[in-house]
Every structure is written in structure tokens, then in C-alpha cells.
Protein backbone atom coordinates (compact mmCIF):
# COMPACT_ATOMS: atom_id res chain seq x y z
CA UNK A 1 -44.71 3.32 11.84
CA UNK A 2 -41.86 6.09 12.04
CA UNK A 3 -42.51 9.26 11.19
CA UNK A 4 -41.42 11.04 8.07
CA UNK A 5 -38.09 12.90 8.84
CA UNK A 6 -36.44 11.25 11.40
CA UNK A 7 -32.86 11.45 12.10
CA UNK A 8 -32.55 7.89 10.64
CA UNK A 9 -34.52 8.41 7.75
CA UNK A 10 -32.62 11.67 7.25
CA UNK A 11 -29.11 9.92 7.75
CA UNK A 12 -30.22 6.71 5.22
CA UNK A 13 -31.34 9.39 2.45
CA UNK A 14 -28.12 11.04 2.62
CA UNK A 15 -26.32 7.42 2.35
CA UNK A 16 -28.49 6.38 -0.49
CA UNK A 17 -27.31 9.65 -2.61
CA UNK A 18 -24.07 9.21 -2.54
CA UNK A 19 -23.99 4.84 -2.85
CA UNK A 20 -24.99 5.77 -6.47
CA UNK A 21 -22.22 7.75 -7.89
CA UNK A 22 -19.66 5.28 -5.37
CA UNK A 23 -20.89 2.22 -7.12
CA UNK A 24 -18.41 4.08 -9.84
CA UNK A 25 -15.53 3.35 -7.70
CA UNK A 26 -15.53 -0.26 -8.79
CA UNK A 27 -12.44 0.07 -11.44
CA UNK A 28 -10.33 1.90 -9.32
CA UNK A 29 -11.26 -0.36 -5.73
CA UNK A 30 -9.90 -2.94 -8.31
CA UNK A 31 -6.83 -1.83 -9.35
CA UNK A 32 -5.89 -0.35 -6.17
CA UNK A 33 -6.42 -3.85 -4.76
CA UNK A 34 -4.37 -5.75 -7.69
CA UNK A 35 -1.40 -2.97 -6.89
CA UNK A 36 -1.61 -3.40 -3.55
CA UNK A 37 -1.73 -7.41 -3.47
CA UNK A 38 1.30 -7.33 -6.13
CA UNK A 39 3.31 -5.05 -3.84
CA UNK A 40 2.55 -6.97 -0.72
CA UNK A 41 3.19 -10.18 -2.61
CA UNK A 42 6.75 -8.81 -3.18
CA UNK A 43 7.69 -8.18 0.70
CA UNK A 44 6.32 -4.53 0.36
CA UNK A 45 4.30 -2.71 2.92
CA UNK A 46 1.17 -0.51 3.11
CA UNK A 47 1.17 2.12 6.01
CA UNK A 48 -2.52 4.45 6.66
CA UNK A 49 -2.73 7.00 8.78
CA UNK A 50 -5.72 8.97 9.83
CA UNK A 51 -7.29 11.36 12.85
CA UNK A 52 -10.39 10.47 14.77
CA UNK A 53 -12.18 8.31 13.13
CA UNK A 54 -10.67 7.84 10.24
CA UNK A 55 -7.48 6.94 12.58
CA UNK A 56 -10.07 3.88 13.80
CA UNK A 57 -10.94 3.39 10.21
CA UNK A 58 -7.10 2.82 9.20
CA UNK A 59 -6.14 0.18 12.19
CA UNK A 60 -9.65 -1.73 10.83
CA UNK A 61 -7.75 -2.27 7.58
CA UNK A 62 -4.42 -2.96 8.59
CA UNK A 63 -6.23 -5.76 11.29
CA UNK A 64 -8.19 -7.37 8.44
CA UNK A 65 -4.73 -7.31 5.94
CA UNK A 66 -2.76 -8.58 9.06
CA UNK A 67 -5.29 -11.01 9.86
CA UNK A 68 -7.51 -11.86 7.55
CA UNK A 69 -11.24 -11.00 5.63
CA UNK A 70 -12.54 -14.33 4.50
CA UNK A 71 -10.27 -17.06 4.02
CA UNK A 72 -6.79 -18.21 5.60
CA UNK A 73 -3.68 -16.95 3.87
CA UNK A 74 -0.42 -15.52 4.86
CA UNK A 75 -0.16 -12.11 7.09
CA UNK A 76 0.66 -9.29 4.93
CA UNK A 77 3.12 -6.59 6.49
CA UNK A 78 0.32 -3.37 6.79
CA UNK A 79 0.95 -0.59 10.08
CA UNK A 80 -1.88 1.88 11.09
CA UNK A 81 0.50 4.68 12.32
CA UNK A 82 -1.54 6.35 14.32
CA UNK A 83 -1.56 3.06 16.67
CA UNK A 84 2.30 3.36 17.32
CA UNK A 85 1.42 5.18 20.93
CA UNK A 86 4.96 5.71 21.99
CA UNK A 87 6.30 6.71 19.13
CA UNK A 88 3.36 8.90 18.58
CA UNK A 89 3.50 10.85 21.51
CA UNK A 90 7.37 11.30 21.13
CA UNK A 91 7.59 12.21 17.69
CA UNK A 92 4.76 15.12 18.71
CA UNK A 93 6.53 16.27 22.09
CA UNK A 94 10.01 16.54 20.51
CA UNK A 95 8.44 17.98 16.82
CA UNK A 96 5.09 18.88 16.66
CA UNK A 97 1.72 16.99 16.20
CA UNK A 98 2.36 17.75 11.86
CA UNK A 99 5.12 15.25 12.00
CA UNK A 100 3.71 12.65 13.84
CA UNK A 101 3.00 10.79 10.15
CA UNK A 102 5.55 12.44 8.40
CA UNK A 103 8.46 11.09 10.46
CA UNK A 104 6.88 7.32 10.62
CA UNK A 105 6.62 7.29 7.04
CA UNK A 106 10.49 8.30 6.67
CA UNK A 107 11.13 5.55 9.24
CA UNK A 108 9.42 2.49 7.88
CA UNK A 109 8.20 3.46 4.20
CA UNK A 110 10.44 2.11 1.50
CA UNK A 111 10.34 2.87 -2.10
CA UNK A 112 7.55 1.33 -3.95
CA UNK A 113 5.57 0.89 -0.62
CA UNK A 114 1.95 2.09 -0.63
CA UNK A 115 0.76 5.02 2.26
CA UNK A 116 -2.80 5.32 2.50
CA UNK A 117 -4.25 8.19 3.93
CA UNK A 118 -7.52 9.04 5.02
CA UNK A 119 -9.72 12.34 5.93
CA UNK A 120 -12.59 13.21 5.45
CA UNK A 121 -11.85 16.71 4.97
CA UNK A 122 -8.66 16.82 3.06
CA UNK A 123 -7.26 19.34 4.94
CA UNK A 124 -5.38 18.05 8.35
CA UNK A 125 -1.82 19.25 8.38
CA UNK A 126 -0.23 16.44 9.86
CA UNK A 127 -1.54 14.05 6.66
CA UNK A 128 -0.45 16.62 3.92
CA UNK A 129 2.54 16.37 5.38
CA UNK A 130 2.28 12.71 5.53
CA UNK A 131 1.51 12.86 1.81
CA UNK A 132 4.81 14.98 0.93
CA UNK A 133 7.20 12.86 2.98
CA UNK A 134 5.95 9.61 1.11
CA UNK A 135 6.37 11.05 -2.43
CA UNK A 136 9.82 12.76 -1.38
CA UNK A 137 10.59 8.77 -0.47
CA UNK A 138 9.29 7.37 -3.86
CA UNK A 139 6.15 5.72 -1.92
CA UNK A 140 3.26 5.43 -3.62
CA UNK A 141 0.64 7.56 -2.10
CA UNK A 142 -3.52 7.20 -2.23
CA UNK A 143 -6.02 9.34 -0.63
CA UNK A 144 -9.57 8.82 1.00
CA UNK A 145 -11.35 11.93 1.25
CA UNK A 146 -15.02 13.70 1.13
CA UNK A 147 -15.51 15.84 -1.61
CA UNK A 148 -12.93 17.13 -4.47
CA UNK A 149 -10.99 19.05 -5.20
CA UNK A 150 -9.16 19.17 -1.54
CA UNK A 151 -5.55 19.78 -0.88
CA UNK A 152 -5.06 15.95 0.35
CA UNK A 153 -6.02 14.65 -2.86
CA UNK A 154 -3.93 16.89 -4.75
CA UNK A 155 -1.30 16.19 -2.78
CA UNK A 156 -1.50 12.43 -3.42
CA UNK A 157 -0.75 10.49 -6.06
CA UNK A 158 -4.36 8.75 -6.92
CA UNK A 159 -7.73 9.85 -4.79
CA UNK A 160 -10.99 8.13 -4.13
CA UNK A 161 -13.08 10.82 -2.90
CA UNK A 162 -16.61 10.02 -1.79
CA UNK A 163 -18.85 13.24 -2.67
CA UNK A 164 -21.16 13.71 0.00
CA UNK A 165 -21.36 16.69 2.45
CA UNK A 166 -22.04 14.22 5.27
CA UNK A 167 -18.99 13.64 7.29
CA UNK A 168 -20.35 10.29 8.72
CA UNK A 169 -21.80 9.21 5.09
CA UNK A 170 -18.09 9.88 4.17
CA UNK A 171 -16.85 7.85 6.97
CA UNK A 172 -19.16 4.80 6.31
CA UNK A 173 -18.29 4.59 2.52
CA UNK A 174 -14.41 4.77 3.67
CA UNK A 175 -15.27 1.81 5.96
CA UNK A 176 -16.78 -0.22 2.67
CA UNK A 177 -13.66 0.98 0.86
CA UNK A 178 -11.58 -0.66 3.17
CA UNK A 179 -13.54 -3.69 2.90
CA UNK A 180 -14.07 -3.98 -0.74
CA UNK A 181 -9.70 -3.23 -0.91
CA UNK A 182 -9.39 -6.26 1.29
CA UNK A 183 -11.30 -8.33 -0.64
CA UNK A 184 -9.67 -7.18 -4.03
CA UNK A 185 -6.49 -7.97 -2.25
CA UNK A 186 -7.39 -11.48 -1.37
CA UNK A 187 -8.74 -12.20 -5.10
CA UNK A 188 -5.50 -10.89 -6.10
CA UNK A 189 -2.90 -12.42 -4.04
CA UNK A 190 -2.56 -15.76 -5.15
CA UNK A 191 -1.15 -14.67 -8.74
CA UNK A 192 0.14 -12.04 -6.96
CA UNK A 193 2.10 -14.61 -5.09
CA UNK A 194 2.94 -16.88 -7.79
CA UNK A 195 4.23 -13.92 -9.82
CA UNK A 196 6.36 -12.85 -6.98
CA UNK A 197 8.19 -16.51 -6.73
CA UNK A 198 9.15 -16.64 -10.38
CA UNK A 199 13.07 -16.64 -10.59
CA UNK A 200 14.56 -13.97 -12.25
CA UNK A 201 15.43 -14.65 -16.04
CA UNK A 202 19.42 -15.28 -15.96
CA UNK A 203 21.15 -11.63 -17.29
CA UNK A 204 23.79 -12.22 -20.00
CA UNK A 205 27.81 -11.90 -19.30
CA UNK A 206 28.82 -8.50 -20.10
CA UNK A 207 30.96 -8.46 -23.28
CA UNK A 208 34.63 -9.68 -22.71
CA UNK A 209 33.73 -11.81 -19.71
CA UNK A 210 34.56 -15.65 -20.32
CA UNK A 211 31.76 -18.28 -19.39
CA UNK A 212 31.25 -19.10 -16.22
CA UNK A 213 32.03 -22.89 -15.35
CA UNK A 214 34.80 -24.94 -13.84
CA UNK A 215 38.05 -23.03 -14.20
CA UNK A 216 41.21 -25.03 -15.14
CA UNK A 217 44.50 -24.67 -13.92
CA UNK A 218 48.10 -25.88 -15.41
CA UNK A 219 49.03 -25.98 -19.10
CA UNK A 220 48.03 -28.61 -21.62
CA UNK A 221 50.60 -30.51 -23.46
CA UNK A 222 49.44 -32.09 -26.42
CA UNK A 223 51.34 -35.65 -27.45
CA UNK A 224 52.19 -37.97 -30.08
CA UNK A 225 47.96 -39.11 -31.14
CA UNK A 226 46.63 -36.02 -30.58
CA UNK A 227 45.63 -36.65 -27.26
CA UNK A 228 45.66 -33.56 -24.39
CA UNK A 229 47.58 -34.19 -21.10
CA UNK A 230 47.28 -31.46 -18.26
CA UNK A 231 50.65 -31.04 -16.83
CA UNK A 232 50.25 -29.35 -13.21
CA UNK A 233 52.23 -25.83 -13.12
């Protein structure tokens, strides 16, 4: 029988105290996941970015939207930046390890794309900066964090921040977060999809613009009966 504080029954108490208030989560796992499957849906990309092992946590959710959770369905375009080695280690030689994010996100984000970033602390420099970069390029920018207020989820545009003072409690809830998106995503995608492949409704001819169609050429001569002749200029 194990004995009364052990490190695992001291580790599961912590988890159990902060599942409770994260089953509250579920509204906001949901829309993130119908925003994210509509963007994707539309040739849009997500980019996450983290240190340690959040940086792990972020390349486990780009694998499973790249790949797949449960079912077979087309790749959707997601980057983990931290996993970009080269460009990693450049980026911090030639500017410093706070733009290693920054300067990704300027390179591949796009306007409506979604940059997810994750700490458990909220405070690492080189994801507020992250952060800034994505709103300054009209991305749309979520935060996974420990406890709130922290200066990465003000920085962001929406936050799910799990409220325990355990940093590994913090990390395992980020892990289900990533799962629970991915599955939101694939319930999502196939309206997403279908949504995405509507054609456009047809805009109307600015005023003073003649109909399109067959353009004729010559001048019409009408006879004797009141039948037209075209008569070739």
C-alpha cells in the first residue's frame, strides 16, 4: 500500500485541484478550435512557439494538425518555430535570442493567421516579443500560460491560463489543451471546409458600366420589313 504523502500522491493532488476549475475551459477550447479549423480551412496557418517544454509541447500540436488525431483528413499548414534549427540559431547569432520568434512570425505569419504561444510563466522575452510582432502583423494571437494576470496574456489577444502554482500541472493541462484543440479542429473542419469552397456571390457592375456579354462590332442598318442587318465597318 503506498504511503500517505508520496511524491505521486503529492503531484496527483495538485492535478486534481486544478482539473476542476479547467473543466471551465470547455467554451473557449471550442471556439478556439471552430476559429482555428475555419482559418485553416481557408489556406491560413497556425504558428506556436514555446521554450523547454512548452517548445516540445508546441511541435506535439503542430505533428498531430500536420498529421492527424483520429481520423484521415487533409494536412493542415501548422509550424512549431522553435523546430526551424537553422533558422533558429541564425536569427539568435545575428539578433539576439528575443527575436528568434519575433522574426519567424514576420517571415511566415500572414494576416488573419493564428500564433499560439505557450509558457508557463508568462514572462519569457523572446514570446512577448513574439506576441507584439504578430499583432503589429494583424495575426491573431492566443496564449497558454500558468496563472493570471501575466504579461504574456496581456499581451495576447485571448488567454487560457491554467491556475495552478505547479509548473508541471501547468504543463500537463497545456498538453490536454492541445489535444482537446485538435479534436475541436477535426469536429470542425468538415463545415469548415465546405464553407471555405462556396463561390463567392457575383458583385454587381459599378454604375455606368455596360453588361458584360458578347461585344458587337460594325453598325446596324435597318431595311425595308424592319429587319436588322450588321454591315461590317
Amino acid at each position: 500500500m503506498m504511503p500517505a504523502g508520496t511524491l505521486l500522491d503529492s503531484h496527483l493532488t495538485n492535478l486534481a485541484a486544478a482539473l476542476a476549475p479547467y473543466r471551465g475551459c470547455e467554451p473557449q477550447l471550442a471556439r478556439w478550435g471552430a476559429q482555428l479549423a475555419r482559418r485553416l480551412a481557408a489556406g491560413g496557418r497556425l504558428l506556436v512557439a514555446g521554450n523547454g517544454g512548452s517548445a516540445a509541447e508546441a511541435q506535439h500540436l503542430t505533428a498531430e494538425l500536420v498529421g492527424k488525431l483520429h481520423h484521415d483528413r487533409q494536412p493542415l499548414s501548422a509550424i512549431a518555430l522553435h523546430a526551424e534549427t537553422s533558422a533558429l540559431t541564425a536569427i539568435a547569432n545575428d539578433y539576439g535570442y528575443t527575436d528568434v520568434y519575433a522574426r519567424q512570425v514576420r517571415a511566415h505569419g500572414r494576416p488573419g493567421d493564428i500564433l499560439l504561444l505557450l509558457s508557463t510563466s508568462g514572462t519569457s522575452a523572446n514570446l512577448l516579443t513574439a506576441a507584439h510582432a504578430g499583432r503589429d502583423a494583424g495575426l491573431v494571437t492566443w496564449a497558454l500560460t500558468g496563472p493570471a494576470p501575466n504579461p504574456l496574456a496581456g499581451a495576447c489577444d485571448d488567454v487560457l491560463a491554467v491556475g495552478s502554482p505547479d509548473t508541471q500541472v501547468v504543463q500537463e493541462l497545456h498538453l490536454v489543451t492541445s489535444h482537446l484543440l485538435c479534436e475541436y479542429v477535426e469536429q470542425e473542419l468538415p463545415a469548415a471546409l465546405a464553407a471555405s469552397t462556396q463561390p463567392a456571390p457575383a458583385e454587381p457592375a459599378p454604375a455606368g458600366r455596360l453588361p458584360s456579354g458578347p461585344v458587337r462590332t460594325g453598325v446596324e442598318v435597318v431595311l425595308d420589313g424592319g429587319t436588322g442587318q450588321q454591315v461590317d465597318a
